[in-house]
N, C-alpha and C. Protein backbone atom coordinates (compact mmCIF):
# COMPACT_ATOMS: atom_id res chain seq x y z
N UNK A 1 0.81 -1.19 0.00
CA UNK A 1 0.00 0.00 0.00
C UNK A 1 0.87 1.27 0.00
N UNK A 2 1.70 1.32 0.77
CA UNK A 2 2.77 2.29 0.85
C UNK A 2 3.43 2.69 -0.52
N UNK A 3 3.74 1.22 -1.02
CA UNK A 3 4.37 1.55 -2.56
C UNK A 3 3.11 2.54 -3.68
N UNK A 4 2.33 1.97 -3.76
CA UNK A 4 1.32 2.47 -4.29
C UNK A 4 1.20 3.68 -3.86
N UNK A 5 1.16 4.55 -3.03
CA UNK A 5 0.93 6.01 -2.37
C UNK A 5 2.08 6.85 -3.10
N UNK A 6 3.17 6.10 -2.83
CA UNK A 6 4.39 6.66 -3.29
C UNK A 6 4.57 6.68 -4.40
N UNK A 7 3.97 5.78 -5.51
CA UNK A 7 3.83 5.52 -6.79
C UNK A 7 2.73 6.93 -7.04
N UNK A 8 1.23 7.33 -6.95
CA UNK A 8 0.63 7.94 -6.73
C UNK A 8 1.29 9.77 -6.32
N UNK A 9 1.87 9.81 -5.47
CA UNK A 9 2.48 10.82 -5.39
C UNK A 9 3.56 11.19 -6.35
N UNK A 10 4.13 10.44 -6.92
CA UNK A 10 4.89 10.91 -7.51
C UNK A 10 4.72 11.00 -8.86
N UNK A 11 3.46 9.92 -9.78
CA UNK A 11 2.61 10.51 -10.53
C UNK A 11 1.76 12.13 -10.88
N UNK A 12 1.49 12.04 -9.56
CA UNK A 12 0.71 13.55 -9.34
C UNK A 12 2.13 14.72 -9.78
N UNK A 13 3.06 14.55 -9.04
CA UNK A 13 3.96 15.66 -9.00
C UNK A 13 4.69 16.01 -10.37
N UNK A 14 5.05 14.62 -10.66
CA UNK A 14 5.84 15.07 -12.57
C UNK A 14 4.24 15.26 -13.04
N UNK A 15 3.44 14.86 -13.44
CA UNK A 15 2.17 15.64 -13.78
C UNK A 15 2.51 17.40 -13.92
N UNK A 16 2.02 18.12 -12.39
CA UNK A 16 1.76 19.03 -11.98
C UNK A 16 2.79 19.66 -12.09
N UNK A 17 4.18 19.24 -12.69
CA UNK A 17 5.53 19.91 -12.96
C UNK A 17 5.03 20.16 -14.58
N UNK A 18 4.88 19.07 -15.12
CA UNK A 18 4.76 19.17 -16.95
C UNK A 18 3.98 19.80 -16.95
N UNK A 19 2.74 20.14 -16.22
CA UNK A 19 1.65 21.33 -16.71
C UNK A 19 1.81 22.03 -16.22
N UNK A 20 2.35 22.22 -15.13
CA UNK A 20 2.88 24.08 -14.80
C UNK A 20 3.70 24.45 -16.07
N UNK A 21 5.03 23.79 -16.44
CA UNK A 21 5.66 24.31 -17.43
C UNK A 21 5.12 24.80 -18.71
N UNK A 22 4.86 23.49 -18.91
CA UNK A 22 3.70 23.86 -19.88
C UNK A 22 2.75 24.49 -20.07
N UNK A 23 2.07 25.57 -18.76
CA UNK A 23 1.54 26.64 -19.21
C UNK A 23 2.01 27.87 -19.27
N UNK A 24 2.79 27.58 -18.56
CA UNK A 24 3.70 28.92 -18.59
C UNK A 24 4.85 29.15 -19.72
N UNK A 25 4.93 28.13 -20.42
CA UNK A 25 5.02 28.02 -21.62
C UNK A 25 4.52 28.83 -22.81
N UNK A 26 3.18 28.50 -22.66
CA UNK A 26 2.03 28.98 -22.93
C UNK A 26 1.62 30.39 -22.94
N UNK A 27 1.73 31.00 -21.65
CA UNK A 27 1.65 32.33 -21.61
C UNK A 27 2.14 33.26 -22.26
N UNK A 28 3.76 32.45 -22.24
CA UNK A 28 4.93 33.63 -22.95
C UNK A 28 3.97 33.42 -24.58
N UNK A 29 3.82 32.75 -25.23
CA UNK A 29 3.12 32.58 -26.28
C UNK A 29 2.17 33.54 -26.52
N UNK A 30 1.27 33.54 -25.46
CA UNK A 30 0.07 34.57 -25.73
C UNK A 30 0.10 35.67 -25.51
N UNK A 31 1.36 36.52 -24.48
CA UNK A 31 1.34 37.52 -24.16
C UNK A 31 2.41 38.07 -25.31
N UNK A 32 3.46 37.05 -26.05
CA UNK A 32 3.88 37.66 -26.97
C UNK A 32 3.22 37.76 -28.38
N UNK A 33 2.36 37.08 -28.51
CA UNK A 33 1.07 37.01 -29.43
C UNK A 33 0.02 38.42 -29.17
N UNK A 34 0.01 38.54 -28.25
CA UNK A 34 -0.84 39.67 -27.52
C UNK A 34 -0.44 41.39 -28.15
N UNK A 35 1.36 41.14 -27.44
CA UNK A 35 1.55 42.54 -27.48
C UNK A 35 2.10 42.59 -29.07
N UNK A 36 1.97 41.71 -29.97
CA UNK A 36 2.23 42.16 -31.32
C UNK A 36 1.17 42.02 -31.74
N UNK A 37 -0.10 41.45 -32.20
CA UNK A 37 -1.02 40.99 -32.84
C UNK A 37 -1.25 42.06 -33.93
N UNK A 38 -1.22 43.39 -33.89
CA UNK A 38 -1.53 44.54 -34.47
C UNK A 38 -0.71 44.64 -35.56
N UNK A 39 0.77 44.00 -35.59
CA UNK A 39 1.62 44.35 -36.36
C UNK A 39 1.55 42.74 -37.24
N UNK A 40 0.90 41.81 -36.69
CA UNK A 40 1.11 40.29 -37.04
C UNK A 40 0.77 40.64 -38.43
N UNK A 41 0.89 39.66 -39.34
CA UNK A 41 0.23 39.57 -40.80
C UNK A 41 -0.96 38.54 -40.93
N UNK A 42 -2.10 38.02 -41.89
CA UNK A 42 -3.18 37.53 -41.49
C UNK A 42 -2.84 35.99 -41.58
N UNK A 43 -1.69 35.50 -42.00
CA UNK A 43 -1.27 34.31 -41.92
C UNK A 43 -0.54 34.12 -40.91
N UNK A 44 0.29 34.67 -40.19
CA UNK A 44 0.86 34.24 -39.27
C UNK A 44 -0.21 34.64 -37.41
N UNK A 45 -1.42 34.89 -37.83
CA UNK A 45 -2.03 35.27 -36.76
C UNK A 45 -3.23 33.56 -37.19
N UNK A 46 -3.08 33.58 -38.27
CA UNK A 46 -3.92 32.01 -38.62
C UNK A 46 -3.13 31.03 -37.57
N UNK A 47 -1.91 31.53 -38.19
CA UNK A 47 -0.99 30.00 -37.16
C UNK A 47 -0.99 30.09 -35.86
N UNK A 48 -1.19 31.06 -35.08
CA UNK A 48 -1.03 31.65 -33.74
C UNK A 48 -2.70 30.61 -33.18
N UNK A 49 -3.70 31.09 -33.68
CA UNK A 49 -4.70 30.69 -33.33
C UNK A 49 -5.32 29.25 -32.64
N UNK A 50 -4.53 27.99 -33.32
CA UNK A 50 -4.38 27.09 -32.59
C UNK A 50 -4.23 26.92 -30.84
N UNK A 51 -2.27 27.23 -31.50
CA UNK A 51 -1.98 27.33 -30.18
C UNK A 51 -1.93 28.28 -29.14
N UNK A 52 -2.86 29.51 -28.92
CA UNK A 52 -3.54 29.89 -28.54
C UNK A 52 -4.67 29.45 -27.40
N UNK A 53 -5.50 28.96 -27.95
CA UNK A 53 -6.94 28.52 -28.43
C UNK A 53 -6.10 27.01 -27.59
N UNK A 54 -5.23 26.02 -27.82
CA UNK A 54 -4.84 25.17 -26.96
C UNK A 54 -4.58 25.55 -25.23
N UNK A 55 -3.58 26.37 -25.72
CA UNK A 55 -2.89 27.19 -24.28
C UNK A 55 -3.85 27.72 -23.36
N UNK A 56 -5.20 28.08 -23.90
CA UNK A 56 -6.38 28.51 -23.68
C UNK A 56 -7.02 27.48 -22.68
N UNK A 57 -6.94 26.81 -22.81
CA UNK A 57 -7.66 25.53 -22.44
C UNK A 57 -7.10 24.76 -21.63
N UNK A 58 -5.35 24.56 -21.94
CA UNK A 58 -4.78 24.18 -20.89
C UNK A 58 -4.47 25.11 -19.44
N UNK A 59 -4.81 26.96 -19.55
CA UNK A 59 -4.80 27.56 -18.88
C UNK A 59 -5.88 27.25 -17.91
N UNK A 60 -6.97 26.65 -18.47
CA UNK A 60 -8.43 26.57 -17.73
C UNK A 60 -8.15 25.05 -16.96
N UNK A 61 -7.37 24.02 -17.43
CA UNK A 61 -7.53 22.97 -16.74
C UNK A 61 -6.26 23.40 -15.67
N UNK A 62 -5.26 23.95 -15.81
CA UNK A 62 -4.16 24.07 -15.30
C UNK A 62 -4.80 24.73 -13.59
N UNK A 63 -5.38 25.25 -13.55
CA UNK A 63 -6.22 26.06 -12.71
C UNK A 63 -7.56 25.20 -12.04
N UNK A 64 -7.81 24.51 -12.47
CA UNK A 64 -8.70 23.21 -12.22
C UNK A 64 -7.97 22.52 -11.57
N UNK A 65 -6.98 22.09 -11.95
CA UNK A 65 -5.89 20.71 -11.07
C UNK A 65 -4.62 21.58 -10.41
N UNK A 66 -3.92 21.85 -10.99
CA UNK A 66 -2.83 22.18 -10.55
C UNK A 66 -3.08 23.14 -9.26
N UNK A 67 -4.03 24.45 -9.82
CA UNK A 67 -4.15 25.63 -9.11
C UNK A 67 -5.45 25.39 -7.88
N UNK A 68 -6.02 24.12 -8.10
CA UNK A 68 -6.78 23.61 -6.98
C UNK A 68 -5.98 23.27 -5.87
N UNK A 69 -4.95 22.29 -6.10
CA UNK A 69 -4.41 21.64 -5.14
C UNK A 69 -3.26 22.57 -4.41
N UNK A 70 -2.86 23.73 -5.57
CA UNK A 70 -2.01 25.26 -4.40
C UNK A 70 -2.63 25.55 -3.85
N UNK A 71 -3.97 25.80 -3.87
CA UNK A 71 -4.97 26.52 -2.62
C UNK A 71 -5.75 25.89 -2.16
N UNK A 72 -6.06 24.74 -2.46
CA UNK A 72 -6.95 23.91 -1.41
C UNK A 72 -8.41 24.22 -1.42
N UNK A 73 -8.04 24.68 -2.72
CA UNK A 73 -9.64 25.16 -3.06
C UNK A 73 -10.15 24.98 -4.29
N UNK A 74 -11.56 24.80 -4.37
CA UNK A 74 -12.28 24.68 -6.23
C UNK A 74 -12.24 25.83 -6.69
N UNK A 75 -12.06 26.13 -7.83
CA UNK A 75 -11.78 27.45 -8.54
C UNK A 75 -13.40 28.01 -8.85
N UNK A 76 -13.51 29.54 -8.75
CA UNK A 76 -13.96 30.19 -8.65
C UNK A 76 -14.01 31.45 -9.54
N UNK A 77 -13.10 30.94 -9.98
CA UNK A 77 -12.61 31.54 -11.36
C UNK A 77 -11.98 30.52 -12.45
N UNK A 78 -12.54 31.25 -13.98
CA UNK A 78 -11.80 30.60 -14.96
C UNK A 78 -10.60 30.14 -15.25
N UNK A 79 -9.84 30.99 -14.91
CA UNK A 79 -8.04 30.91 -15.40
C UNK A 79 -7.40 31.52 -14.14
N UNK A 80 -6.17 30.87 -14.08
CA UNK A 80 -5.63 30.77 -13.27
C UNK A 80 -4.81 32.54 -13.04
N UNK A 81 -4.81 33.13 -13.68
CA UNK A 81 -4.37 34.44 -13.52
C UNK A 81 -5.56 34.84 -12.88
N UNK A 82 -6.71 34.72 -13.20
CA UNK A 82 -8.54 35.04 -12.07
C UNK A 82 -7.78 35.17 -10.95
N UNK A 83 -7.32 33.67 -11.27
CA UNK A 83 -7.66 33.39 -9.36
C UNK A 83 -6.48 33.90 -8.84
N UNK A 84 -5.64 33.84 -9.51
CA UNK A 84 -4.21 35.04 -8.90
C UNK A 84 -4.50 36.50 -8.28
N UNK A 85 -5.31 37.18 -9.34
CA UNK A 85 -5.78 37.99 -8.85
C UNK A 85 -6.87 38.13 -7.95
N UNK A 86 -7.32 37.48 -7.69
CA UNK A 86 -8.59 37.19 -6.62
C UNK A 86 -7.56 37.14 -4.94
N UNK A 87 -6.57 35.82 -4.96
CA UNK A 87 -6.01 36.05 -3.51
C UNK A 87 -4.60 37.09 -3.45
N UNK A 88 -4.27 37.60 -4.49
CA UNK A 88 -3.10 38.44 -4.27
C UNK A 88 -2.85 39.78 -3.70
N UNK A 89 -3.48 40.10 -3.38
CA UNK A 89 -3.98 40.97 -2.24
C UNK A 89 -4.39 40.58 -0.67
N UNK A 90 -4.76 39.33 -0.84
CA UNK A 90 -5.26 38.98 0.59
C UNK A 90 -4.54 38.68 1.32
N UNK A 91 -4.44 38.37 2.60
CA UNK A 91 -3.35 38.13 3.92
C UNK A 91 -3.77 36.67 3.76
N UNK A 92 -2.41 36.41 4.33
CA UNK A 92 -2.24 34.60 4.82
C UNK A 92 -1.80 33.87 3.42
N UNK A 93 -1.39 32.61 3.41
CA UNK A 93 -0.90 31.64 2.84
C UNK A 93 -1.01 31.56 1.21
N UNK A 94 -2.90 31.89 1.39
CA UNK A 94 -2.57 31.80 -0.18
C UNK A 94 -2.55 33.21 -0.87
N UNK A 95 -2.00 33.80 0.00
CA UNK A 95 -1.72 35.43 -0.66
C UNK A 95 -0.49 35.20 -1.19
N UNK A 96 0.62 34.60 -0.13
CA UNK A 96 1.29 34.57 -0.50
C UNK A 96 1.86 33.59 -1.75
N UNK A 97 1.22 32.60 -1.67
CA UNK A 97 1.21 31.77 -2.94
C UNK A 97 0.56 32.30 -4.18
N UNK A 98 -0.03 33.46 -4.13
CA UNK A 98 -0.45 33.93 -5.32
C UNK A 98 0.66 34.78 -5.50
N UNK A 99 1.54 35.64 -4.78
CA UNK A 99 2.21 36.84 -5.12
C UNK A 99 3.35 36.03 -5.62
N UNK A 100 4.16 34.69 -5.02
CA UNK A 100 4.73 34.25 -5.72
C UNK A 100 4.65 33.73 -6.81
N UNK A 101 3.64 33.12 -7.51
CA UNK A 101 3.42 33.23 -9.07
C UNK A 101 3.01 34.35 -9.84
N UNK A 102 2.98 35.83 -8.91
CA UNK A 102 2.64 36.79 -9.64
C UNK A 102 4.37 37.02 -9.99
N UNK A 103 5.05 36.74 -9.20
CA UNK A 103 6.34 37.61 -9.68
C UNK A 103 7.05 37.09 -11.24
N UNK A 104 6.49 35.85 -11.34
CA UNK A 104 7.87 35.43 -12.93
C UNK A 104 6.63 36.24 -14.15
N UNK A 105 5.12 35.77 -13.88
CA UNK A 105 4.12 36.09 -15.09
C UNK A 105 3.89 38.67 -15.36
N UNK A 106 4.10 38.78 -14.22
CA UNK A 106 4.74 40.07 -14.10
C UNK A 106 6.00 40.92 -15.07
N UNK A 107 7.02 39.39 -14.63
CA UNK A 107 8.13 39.93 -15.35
C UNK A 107 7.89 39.68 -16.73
N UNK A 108 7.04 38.65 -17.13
CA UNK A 108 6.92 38.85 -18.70
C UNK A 108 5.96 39.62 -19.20
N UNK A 109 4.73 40.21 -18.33
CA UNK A 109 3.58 40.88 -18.41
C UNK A 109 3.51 41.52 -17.51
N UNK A 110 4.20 42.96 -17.52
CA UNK A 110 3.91 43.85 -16.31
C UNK A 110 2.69 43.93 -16.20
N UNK A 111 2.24 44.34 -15.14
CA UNK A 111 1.04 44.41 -14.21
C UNK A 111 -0.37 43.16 -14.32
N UNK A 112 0.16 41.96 -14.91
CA UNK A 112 -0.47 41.33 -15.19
C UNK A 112 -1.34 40.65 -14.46
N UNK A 113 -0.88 40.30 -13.60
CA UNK A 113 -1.32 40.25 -11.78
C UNK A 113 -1.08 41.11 -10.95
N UNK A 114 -2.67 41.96 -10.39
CA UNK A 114 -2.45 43.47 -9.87
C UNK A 114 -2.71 42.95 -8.57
């Protein structure tokens, strides 16, 4: 039984490592998709759209699983930047667990989490 737990845990964790990366992956994608889009051309905003529109989605589950089990809570918000901004202001634990994922998505998107 023990093996199994430990098997289990450590399933969960490379999981919740590959999809953190992987959305934050993601982000840099959309926020650099974001702050050019204006200058994009109509084919290379075709190609953007996918993965987008993926990243999109993995932002929404990423925040479902991953961003459930940082706060110990069911989301209440769509995407995980919501809910960043929802406790990043607040006192206690998961303030502070929000301000620390506000600081890397910040540095690629100032004020992105206020």
């Amino acid at each position: 039984m023990v093996a199994e737990l430990t098997e289990l845990l450590y399933q969960v964790t490379v999981h919740s490592l590959a999809l953190t990366y992987t959305t934050f992956l993601g982000f840099m994608v959309y926020v650099s998709a974001k702050q050019s889009w204006d200058r994009l051309k109509f084919g290379i905003k075709l190609l953007l759209l996918p993965a987008i529109t993926f990243f999109g989605i993995l932002d929404v589950l990423f925040n479902a699983t991953v961003g459930s089990l940082l706060f110990l809570a069911l989301p209440r918000e769509l995407t995980f930047s919501q809910r960043l901004n929802h406790y990043v202001t607040t006192q206690g634990w998961r303030g502070s667990v929000a301000r620390a994922f506000a600081v890397p998505l910040n540095a690629i998107s100032p004020n992105h989490i206020k």
